[in-house]
Protein backbone atom coordinates (compact mmCIF):
# COMPACT_ATOMS: atom_id res chain seq x y z
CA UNK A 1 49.77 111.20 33.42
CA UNK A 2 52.63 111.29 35.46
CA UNK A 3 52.69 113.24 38.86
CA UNK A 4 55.28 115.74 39.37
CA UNK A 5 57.95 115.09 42.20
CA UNK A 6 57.00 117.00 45.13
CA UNK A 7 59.71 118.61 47.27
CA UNK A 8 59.26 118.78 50.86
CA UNK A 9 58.15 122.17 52.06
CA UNK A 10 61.50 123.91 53.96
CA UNK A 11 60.11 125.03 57.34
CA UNK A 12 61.25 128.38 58.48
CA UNK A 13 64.48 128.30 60.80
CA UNK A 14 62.93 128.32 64.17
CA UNK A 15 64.47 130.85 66.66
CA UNK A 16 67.21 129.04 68.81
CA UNK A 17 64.66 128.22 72.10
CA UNK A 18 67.00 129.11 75.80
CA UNK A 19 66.34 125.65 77.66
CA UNK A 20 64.82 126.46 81.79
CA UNK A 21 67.13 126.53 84.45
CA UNK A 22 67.41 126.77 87.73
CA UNK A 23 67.28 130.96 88.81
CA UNK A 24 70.52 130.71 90.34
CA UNK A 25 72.39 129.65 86.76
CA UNK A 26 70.11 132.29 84.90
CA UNK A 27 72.24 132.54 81.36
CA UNK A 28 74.03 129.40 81.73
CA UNK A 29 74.70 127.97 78.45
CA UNK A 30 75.96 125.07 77.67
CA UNK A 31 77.13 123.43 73.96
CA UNK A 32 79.74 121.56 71.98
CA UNK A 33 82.01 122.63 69.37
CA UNK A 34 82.94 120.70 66.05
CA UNK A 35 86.07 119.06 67.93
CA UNK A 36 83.77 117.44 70.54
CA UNK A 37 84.52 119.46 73.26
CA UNK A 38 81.88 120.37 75.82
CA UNK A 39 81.83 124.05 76.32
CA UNK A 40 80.08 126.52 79.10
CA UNK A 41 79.84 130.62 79.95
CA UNK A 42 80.42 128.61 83.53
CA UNK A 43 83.59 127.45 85.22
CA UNK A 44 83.47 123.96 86.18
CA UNK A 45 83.73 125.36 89.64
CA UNK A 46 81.18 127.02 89.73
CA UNK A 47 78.58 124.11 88.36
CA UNK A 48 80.35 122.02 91.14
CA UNK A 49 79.64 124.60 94.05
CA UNK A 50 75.84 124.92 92.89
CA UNK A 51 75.19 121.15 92.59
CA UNK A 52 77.24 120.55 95.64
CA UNK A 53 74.24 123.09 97.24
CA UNK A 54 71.53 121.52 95.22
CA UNK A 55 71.84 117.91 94.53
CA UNK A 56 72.25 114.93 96.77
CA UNK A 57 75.06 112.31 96.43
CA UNK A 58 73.61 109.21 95.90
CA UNK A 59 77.02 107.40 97.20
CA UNK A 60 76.82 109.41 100.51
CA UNK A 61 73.99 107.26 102.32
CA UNK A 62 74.06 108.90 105.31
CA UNK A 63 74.58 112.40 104.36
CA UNK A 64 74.99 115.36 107.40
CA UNK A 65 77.55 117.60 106.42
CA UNK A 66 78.40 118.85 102.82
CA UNK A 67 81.18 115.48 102.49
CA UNK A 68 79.41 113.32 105.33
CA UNK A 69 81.70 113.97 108.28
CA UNK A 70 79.63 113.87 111.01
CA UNK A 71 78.30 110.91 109.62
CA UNK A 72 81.46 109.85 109.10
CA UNK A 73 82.38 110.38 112.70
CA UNK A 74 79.04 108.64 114.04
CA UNK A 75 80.05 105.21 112.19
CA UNK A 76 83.36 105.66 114.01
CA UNK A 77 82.04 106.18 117.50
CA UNK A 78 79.83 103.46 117.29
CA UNK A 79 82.44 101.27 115.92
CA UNK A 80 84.46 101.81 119.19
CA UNK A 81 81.04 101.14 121.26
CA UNK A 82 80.68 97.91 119.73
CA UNK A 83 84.12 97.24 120.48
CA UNK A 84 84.21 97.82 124.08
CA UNK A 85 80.77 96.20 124.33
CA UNK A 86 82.69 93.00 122.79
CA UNK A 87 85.49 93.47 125.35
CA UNK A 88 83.16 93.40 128.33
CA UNK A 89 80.96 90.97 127.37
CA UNK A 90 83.48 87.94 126.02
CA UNK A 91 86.48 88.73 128.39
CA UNK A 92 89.64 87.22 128.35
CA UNK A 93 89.93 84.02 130.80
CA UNK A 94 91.99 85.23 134.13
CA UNK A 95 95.48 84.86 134.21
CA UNK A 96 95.30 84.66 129.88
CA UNK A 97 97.49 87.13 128.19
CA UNK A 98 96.89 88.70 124.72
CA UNK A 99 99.19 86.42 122.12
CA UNK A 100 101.31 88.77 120.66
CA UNK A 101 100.72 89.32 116.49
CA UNK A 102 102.34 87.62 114.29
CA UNK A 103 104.46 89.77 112.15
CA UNK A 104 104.31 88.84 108.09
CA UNK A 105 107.54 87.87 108.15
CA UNK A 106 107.50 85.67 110.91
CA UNK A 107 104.42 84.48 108.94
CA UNK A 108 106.08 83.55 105.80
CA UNK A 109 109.03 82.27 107.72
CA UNK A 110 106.11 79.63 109.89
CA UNK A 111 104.78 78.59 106.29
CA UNK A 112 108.05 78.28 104.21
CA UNK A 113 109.41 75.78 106.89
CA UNK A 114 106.17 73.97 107.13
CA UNK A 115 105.95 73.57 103.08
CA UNK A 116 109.74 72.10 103.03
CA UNK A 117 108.84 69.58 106.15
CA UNK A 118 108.50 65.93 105.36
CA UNK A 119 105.18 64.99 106.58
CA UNK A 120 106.49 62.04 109.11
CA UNK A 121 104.20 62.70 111.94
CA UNK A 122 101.87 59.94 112.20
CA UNK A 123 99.26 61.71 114.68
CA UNK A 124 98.35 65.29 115.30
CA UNK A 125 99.95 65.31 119.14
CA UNK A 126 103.71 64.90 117.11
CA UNK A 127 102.68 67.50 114.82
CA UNK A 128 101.90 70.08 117.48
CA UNK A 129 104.92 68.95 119.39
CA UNK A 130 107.14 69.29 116.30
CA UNK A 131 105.46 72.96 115.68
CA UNK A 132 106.29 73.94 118.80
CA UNK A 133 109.63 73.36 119.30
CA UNK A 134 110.10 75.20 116.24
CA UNK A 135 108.34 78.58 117.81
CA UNK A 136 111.10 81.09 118.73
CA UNK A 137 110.49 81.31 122.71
């Protein structure tokens, strides 16, 4: 004989279970409607203000205030400490000046005659001599 087809047993509908949350976002809920769109009983705000309180930024690796700004300010204090450290420690020979920067356009204007120069200096002591006469003085 032939067994009859079974049909699998319908379970009752369980009631729709309220997930735990933290007691500060007691009734949040949270859900998506048939276009996709994420939707809350929460402003976005609001969510950022409690994680902002709750959660730590990985990113921020030296976190002290809420965005980092002391930390922020630390990094830049010791960045100027290092720098007058360097300045005491590797000082300029006496009577040496500080060259003045090069500006970009002086830069391009250096390397654009340099590209269209025939290379007809033989040894680097014409080269330099050729360079500099060339400088603006």
């Amino acid at each position: 004989m032939a067994k009859k087809p079974t049909k699998p047993k319908q379970k009752a509908p369980e009631p729709e279970k309220k997930a735990r949350v933290h007691k500060e976002l007691d009734g949040f809920e949270i859900g998506v409607n048939p276009l996709g769109e994420i939707t809350s009983n929460y402003s976005i705000e609001e969510i950022n203000k409690f994680l902002g309180r709750h959660v730590r930024d990985k990113k921020i690796v030296h976190r002290e205030g809420q965005f980092g700004e002391e930390a922020q300010a630390k990094t830049a204090a010791e960045a100027a400490r290092l720098a007058r450290e360097d300045a005491e420690n590797f000082p300029l020979a006496e009577g040496a000046e500080e060259e003045p920067e090069e500006t970009d356009e002086d830069f391009m204007k250096r390397t654009s005659r340099e590209a269209k120069r025939k290379k007809s200096a033989d040894n680097e002591a014409d080269e330099a001599a050729e360079t500099r006469r060339e400088l603006p003085e």
